[in-house]
Protein backbone atom coordinates (compact mmCIF):
# COMPACT_ATOMS: atom_id res chain seq x y z
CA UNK A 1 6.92 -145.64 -53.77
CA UNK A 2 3.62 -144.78 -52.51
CA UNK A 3 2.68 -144.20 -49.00
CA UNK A 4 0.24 -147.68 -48.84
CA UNK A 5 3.57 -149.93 -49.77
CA UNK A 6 5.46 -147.73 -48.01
CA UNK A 7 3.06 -148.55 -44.86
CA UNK A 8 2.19 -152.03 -45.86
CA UNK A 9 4.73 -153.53 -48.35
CA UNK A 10 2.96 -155.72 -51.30
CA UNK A 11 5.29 -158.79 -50.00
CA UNK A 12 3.78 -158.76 -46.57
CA UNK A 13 0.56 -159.94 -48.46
CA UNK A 14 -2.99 -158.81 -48.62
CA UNK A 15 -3.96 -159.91 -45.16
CA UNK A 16 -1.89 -158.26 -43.57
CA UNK A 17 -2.88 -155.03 -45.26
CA UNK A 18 -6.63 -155.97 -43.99
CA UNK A 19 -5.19 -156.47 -40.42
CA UNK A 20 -3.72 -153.55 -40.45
CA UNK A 21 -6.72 -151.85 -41.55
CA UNK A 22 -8.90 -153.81 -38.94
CA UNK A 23 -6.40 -152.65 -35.96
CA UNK A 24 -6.22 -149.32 -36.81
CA UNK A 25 -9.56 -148.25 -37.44
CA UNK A 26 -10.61 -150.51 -33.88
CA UNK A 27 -7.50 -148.73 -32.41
CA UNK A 28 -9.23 -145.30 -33.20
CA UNK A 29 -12.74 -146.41 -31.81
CA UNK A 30 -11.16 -147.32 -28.65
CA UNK A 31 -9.03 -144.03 -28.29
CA UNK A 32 -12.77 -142.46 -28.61
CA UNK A 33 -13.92 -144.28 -25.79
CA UNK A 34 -11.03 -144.09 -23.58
CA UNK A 35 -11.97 -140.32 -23.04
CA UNK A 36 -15.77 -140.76 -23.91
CA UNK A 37 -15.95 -143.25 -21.40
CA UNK A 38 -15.02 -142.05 -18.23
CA UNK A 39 -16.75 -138.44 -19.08
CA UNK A 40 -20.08 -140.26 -19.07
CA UNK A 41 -19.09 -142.12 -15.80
CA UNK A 42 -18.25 -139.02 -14.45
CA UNK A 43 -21.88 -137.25 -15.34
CA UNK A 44 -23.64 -140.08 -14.29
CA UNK A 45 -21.98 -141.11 -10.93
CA UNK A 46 -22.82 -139.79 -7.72
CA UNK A 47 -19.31 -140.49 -5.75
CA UNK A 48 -15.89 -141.02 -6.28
CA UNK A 49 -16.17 -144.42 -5.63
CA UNK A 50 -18.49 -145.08 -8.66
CA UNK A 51 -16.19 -143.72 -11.17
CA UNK A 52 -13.30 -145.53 -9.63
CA UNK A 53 -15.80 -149.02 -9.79
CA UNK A 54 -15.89 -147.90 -13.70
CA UNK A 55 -12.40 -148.66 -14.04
CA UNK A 56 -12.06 -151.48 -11.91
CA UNK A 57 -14.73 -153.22 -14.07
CA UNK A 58 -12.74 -152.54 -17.32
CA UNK A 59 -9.84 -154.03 -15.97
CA UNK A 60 -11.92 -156.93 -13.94
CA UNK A 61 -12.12 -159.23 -16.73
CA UNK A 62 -8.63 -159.62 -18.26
CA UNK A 63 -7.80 -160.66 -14.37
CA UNK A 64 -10.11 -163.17 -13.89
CA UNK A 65 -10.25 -164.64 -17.44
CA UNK A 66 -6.97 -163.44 -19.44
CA UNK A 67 -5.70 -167.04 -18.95
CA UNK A 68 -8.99 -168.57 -20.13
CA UNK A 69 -8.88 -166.54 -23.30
CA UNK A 70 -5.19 -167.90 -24.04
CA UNK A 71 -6.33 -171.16 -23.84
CA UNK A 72 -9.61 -169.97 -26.01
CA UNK A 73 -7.25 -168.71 -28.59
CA UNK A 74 -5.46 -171.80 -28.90
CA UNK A 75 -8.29 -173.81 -29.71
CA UNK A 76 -10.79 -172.37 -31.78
CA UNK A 77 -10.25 -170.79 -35.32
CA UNK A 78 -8.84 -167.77 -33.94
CA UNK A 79 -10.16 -164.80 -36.44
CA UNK A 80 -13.59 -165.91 -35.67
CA UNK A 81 -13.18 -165.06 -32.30
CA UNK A 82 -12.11 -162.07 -33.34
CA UNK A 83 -15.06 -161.20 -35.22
CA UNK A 84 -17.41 -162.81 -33.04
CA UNK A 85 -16.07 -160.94 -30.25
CA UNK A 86 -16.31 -157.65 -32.35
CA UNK A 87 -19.91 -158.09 -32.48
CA UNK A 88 -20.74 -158.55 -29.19
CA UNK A 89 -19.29 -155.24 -28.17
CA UNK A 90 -20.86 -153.80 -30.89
CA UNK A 91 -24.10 -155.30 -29.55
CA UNK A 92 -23.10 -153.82 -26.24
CA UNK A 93 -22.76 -149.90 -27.59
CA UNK A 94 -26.08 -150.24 -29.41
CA UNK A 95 -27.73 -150.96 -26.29
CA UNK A 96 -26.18 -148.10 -24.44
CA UNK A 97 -26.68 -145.74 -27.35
CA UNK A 98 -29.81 -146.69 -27.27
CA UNK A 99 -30.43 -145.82 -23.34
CA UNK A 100 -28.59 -142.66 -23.70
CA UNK A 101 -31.29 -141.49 -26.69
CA UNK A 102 -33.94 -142.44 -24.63
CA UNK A 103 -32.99 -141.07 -21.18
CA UNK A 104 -32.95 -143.87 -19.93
CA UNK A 105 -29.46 -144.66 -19.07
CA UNK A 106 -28.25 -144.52 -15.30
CA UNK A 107 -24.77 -145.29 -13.76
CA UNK A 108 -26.02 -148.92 -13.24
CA UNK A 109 -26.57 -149.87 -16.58
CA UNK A 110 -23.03 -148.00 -17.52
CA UNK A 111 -21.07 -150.06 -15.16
CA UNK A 112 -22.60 -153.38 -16.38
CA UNK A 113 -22.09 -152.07 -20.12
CA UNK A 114 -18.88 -151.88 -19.64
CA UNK A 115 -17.97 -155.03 -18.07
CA UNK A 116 -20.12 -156.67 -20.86
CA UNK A 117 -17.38 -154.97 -23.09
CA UNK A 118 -14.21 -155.83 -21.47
CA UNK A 119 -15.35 -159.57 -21.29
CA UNK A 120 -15.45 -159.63 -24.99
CA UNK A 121 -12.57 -157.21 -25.63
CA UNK A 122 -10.18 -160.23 -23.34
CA UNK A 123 -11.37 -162.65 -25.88
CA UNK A 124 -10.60 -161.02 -29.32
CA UNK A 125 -7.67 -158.86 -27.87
CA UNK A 126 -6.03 -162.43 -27.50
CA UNK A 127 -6.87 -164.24 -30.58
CA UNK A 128 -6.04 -161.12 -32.11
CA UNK A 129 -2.61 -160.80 -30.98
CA UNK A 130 -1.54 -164.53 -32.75
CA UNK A 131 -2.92 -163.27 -36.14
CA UNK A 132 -0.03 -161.29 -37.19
CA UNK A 133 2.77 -164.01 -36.97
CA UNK A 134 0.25 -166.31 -39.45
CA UNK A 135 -0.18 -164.01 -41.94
CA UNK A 136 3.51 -162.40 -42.23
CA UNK A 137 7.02 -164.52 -43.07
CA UNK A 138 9.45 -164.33 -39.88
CA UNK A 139 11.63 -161.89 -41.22
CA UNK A 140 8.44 -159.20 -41.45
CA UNK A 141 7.29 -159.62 -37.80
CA UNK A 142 9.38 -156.50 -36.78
CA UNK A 143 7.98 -154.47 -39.38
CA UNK A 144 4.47 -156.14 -38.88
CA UNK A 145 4.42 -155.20 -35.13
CA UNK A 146 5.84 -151.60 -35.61
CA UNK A 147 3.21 -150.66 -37.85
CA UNK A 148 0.25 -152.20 -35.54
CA UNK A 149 2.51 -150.54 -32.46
CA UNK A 150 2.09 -147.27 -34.60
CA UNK A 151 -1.29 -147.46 -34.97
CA UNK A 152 -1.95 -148.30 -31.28
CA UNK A 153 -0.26 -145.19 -30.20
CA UNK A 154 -1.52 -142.99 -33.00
CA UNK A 155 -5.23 -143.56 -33.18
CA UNK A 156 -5.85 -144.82 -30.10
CA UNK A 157 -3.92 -142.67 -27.74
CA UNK A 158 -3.27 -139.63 -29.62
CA UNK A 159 -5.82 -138.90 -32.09
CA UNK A 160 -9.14 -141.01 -30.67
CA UNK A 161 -9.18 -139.22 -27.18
CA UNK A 162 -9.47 -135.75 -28.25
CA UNK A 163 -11.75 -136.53 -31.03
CA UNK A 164 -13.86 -138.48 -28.26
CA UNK A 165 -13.88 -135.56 -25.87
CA UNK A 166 -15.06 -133.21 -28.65
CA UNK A 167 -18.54 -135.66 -29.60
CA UNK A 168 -19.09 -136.05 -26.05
CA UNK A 169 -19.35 -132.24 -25.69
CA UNK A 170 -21.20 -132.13 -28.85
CA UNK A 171 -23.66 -134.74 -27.69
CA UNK A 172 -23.50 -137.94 -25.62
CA UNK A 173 -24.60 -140.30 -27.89
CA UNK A 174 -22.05 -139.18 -30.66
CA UNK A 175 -18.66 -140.84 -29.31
CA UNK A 176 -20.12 -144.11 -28.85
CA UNK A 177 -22.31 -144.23 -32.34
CA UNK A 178 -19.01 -143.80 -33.56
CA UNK A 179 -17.01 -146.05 -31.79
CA UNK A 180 -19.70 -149.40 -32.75
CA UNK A 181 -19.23 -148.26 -36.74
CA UNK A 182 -15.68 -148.33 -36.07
CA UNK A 183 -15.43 -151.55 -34.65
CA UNK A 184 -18.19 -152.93 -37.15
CA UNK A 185 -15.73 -151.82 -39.76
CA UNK A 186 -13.43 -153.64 -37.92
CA UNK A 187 -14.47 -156.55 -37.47
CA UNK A 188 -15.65 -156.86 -41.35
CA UNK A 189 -12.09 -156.06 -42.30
CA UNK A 190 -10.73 -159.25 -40.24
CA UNK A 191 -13.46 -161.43 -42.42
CA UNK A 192 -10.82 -160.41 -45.63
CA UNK A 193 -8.18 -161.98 -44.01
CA UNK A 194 -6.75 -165.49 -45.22
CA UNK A 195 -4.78 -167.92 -42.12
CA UNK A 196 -3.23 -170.66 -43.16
CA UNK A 197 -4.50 -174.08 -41.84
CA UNK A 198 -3.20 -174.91 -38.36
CA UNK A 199 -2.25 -178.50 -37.85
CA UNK A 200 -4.12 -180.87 -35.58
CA UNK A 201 -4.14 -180.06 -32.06
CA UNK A 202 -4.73 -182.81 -29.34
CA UNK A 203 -6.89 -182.55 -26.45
CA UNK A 204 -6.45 -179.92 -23.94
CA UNK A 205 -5.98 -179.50 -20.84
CA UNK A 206 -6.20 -176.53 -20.07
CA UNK A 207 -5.44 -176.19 -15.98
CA UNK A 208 -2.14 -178.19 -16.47
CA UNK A 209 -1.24 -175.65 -19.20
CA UNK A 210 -2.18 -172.92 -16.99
CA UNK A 211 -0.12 -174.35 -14.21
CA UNK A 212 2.69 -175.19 -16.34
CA UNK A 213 3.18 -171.20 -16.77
CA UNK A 214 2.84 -170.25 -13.46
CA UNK A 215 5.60 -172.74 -12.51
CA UNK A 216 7.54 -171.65 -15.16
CA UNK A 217 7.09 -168.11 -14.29
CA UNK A 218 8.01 -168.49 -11.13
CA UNK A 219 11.29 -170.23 -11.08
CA UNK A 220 12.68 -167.85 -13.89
CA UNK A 221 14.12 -165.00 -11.43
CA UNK A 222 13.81 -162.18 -14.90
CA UNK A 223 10.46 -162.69 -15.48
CA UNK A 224 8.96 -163.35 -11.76
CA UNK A 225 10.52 -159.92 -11.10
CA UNK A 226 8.78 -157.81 -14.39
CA UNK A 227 5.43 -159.91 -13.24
CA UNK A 228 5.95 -158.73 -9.22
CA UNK A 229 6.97 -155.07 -10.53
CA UNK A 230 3.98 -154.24 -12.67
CA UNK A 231 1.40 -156.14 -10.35
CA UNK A 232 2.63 -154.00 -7.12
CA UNK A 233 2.98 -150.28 -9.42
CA UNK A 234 -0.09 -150.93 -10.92
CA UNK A 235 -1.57 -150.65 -7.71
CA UNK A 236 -0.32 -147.68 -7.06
CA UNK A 237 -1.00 -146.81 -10.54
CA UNK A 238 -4.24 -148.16 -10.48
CA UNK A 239 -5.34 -146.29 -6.81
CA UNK A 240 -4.97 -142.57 -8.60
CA UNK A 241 -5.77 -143.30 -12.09
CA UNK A 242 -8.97 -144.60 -11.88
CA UNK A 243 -10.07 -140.94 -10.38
CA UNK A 244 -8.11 -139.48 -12.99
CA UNK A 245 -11.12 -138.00 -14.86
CA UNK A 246 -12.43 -136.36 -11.20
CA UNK A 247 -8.70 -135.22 -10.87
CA UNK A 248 -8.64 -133.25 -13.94
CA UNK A 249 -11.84 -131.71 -13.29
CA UNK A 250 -11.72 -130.93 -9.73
CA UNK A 251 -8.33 -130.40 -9.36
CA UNK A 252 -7.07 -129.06 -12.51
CA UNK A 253 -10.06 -127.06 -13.59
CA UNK A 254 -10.33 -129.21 -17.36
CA UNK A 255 -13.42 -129.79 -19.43
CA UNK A 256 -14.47 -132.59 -21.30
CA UNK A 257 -12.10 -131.77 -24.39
CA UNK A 258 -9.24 -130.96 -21.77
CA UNK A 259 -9.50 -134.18 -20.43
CA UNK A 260 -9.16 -135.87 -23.52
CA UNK A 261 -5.96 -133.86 -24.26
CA UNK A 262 -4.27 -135.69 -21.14
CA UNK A 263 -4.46 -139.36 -23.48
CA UNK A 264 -3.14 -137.13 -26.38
CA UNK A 265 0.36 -135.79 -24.88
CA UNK A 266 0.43 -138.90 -22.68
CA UNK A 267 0.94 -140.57 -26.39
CA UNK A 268 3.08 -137.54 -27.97
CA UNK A 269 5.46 -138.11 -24.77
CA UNK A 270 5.44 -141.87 -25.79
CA UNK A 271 6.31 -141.61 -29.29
CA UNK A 272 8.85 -139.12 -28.63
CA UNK A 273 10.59 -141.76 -26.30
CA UNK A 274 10.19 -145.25 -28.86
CA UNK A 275 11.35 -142.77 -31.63
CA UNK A 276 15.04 -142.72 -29.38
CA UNK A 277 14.31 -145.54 -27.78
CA UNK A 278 17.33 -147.57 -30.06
CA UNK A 279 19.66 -145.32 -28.87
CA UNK A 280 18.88 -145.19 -25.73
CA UNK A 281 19.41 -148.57 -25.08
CA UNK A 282 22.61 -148.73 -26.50
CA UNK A 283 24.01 -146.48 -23.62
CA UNK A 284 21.96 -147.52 -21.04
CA UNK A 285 21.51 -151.28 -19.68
CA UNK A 286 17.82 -152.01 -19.56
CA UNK A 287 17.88 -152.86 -15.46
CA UNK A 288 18.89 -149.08 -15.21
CA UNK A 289 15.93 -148.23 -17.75
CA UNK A 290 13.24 -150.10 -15.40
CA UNK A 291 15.16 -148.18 -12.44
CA UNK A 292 14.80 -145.33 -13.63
CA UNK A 293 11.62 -145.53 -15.16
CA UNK A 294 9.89 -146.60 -11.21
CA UNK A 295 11.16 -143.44 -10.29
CA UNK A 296 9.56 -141.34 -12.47
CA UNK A 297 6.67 -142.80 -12.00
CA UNK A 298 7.34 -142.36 -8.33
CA UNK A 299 8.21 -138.49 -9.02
CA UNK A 300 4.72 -138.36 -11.48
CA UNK A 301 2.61 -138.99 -8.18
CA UNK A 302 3.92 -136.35 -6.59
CA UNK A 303 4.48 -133.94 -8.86
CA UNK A 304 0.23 -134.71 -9.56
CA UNK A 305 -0.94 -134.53 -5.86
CA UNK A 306 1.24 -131.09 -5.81
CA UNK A 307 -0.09 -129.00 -9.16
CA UNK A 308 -3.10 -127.27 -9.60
CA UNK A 309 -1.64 -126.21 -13.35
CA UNK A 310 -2.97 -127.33 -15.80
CA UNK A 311 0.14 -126.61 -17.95
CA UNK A 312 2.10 -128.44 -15.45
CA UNK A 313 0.43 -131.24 -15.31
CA UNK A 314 0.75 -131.75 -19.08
CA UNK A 315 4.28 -131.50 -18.99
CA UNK A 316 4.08 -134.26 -16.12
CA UNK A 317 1.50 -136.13 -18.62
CA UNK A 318 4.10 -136.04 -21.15
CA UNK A 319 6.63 -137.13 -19.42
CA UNK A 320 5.26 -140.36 -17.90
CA UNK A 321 4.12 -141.34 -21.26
CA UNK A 322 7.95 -141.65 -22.38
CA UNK A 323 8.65 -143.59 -19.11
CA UNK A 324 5.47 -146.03 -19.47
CA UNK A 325 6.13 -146.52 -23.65
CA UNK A 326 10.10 -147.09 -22.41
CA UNK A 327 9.16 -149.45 -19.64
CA UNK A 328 6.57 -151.14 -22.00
CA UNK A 329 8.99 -151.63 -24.72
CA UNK A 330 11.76 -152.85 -22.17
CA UNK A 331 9.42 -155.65 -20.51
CA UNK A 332 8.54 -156.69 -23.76
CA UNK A 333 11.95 -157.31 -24.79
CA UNK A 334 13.14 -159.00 -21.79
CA UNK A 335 10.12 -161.51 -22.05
CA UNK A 336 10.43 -162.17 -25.56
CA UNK A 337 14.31 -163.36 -25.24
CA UNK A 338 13.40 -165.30 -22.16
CA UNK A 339 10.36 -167.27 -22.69
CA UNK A 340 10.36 -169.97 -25.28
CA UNK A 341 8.31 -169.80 -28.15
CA UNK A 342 5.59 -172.52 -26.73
CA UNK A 343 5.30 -170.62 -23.44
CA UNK A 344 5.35 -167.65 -24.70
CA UNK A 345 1.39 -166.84 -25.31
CA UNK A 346 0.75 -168.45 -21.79
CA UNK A 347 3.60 -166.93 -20.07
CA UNK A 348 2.10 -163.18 -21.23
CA UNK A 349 -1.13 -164.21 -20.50
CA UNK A 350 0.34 -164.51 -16.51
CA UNK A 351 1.60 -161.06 -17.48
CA UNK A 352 -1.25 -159.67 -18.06
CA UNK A 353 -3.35 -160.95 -15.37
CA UNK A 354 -0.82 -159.71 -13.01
CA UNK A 355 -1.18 -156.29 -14.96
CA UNK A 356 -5.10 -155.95 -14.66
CA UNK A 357 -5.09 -157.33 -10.86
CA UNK A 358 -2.87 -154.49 -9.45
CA UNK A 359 -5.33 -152.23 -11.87
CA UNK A 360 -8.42 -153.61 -10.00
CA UNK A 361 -6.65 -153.63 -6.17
CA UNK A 362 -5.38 -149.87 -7.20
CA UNK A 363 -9.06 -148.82 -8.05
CA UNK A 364 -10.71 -150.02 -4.90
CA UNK A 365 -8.40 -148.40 -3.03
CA UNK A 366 -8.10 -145.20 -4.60
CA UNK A 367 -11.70 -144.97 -4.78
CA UNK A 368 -12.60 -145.14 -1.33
CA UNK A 369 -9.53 -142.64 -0.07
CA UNK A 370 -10.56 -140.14 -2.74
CA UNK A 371 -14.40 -140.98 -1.37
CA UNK A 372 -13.39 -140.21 1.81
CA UNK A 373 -10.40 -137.44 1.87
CA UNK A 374 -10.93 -136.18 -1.74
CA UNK A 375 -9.30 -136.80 -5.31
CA UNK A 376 -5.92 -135.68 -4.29
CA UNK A 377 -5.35 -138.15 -1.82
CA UNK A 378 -4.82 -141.22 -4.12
CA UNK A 379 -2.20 -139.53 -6.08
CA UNK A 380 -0.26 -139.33 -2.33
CA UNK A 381 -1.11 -143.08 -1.29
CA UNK A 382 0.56 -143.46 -5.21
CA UNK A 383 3.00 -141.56 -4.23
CA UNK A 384 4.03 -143.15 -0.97
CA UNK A 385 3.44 -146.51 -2.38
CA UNK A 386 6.03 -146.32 -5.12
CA UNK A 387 8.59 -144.84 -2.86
CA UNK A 388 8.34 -147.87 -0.68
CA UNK A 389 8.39 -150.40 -3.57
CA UNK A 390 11.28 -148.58 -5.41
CA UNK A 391 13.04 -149.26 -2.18
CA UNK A 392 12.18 -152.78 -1.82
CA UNK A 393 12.35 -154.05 -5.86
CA UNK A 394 15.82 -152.00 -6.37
CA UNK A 395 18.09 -154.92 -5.82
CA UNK A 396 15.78 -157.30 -7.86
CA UNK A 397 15.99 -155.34 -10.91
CA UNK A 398 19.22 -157.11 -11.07
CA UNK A 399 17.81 -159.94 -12.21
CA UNK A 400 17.38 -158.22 -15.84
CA UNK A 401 20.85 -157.19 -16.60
CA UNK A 402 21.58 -160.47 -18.18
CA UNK A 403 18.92 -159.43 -21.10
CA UNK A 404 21.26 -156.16 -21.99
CA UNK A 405 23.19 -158.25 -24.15
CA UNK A 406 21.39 -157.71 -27.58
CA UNK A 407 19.25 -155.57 -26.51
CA UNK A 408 20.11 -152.67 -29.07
CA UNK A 409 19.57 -154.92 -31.89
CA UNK A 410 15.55 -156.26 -30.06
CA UNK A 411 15.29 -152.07 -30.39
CA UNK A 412 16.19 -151.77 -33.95
């Protein structure tokens, strides 16, 4: 068997084979900018603040339109968005590419860049995400997603950081040339792909849709729990991550290239922990998993605002990329055998707004305390935070024991 069926089987179909190929090579442009990004921020900013406003303005517009783009999704022919949506960011790197060659890019036009780029990365990231289960029989969706799952992790986490460290140090330009071919090739992969015709949809509206998923969120005791959890850590996560880059130079002593590392064994930690992750849950009952998991994130803080190792904070690196693919994987599962199948796309889309607007609180605030007491001191207001809130959400955690029950097999 050779290694393309063994990757993509022939029964899965062609289009699925060009999916794959589209989210994997986009996967690796990304993992380029994740480290390529910030560096630039970082040379071109003149405070603390500014390079924590970079990452609030990433994570800005899945907040205030990640419920728009559901809706989007649902009613327009969904791999054109995709495509569409492609271009435009590759419109967006051309301009900046072409500012950076001519010396004429400043921290202004950065910050406004990428904003541009996270409007249209909502959009496609959403429409994306329906293609798979159009393209693939039922009985392939858990082989569909763990290849796209690997490719996430691989390209963009492990292998695109580095590799984006190492053209930014060879020249600025270079990461983000690479990432717009990337996501050209991309998008002209998605153009291969054939979706079958969706049936006739009547008017929308898309407010009482909307609302309909709040209220259903809300009165389902599982889910309003994993939506409170991750919007009140990811401020805390938020606050000392968007310095993260000033952290590892100031602090830690890293260049460019051993910043870029940090995304790479943040990723080997992760695949290390969905490699076991079957087994794992088949001793341990997921509410203990998300226990456990808030306090190692609780213990990363701490262990971050304490080091000055570099070698230490790797190992730290590593480990909270086990907890956060574990806790990832685990909220996942839980939503999936909760929400229906009709809610489902709106219901994640309340998910992930919650998600980006702890992201954007935790950047203001860690952005003005490492502004004013230096780049330490959000990794202590993380610190402190979590402790409180691992206090507080302990008893509602309870609320996901009833989704241990099958749990192993979701893993498998």
């Amino acid at each position: 068997m050779g290694l393309v069926e063994r990757v993509a089987p022939a029964r899965m179909g062609a289009s699925f084979r060009w999916l794959l190929g589209s989210a994997w090579t986009s996967n690796l442009g990304d993992g380029i900018a994740l480290a390529a990004g910030p560096l630039l921020v970082a040379r071109l900013a003149g405070s603390p603040f500014l390079v924590a406003l970079a990452a609030a303005l990433q994570w800005l517009p899945p907040l205030v339109l990640g419920l728009v783009a559901g809706v989007v999704t649902d009613r327009f022919d969904r791999r054109r968005v995709v495509v569409i949506t492609g271009l435009v960011r590759v419109a967006v790197l051309g301009v900046l590419v072409a500012a950076i060659l001519t010396d004429a890019v400043g921290i202004g036009l950065v910050l406004v860049a990428l904003f541009a780029f996270g409007v249209a990365e909502v959009f496609g990231d959403s429409a994306e995400a329906t293609l798979l289960p159009a393209v693939v029989d039922r009985d392939d969706l858990a082989v569909g997603n763990a290849r796209l799952m690997g490719g996430f992790v691989t390209m963009q986490n492990l292998v695109g950081p580095p590799l984006g460290a190492l053209l930014f140090a060879a020249g600025t330009a270079l990461p983000f040339v690479a990432q717009a071919l990337l996501l050209l090739a991309g998008a002209i992969l998605i153009t291969r792909i054939v979706l079958p015709p969706r049936p006739p949809r009547a008017p929308a509206r898309p407010h009482r849709e909307i609302g309909e998923a709040l209220r259903w969120t809300w009165a389902h005791p599982n889910i309003r729990t994993l939506v409170l959890t991750i919007l009140l850590f990811n401020v805390t996560y938020g606050a000392a991550w968007s310095v993260l880059v000033l952290y590892a130079r100031e602090r830690l002593g890293l260049g460019a290239i051993g910043y870029g590392a940090i995304t790479a064994v943040i990723a080997a930690g992760g695949i290390a922990a969905t490699l076991g992750y079957g087994a794992l849950t088949r001793r341990v009952s997921l509410a203990t998993l998300m226990r456990v998991g808030l306090v190692v994130e609780t213990a990363t803080h701490l262990a971050l605002a304490l080091t000055t190792t570099p070698w230490v904070a790797y190992i730290v690196f590593a480990l909270f990329g086990a907890h956060a693919f574990v806790w990832g994987t685990t909220s996942v599962t839980v939503r999936q055998r909760a929400v229906p199948q009709e809610l489902q796309g709106r219901v994640n889309s309340v998910n992930t707004v919650a998600t980006f607007g702890g992201l954007v609180v935790g950047a203001g605030i860690g952005g003005a305390l490492a502004e004013g007491f230096g780049v330490v001191a959000p990794f202590w207001f993380a610190f402190v935070g979590s402790a409180v809130l691992v206090i507080v959400l302990w008893p509602q955690l309870a609320h996901i024991a009833h989704a241990d029950a099958g749990a192993a097999q979701a893993a498998r």
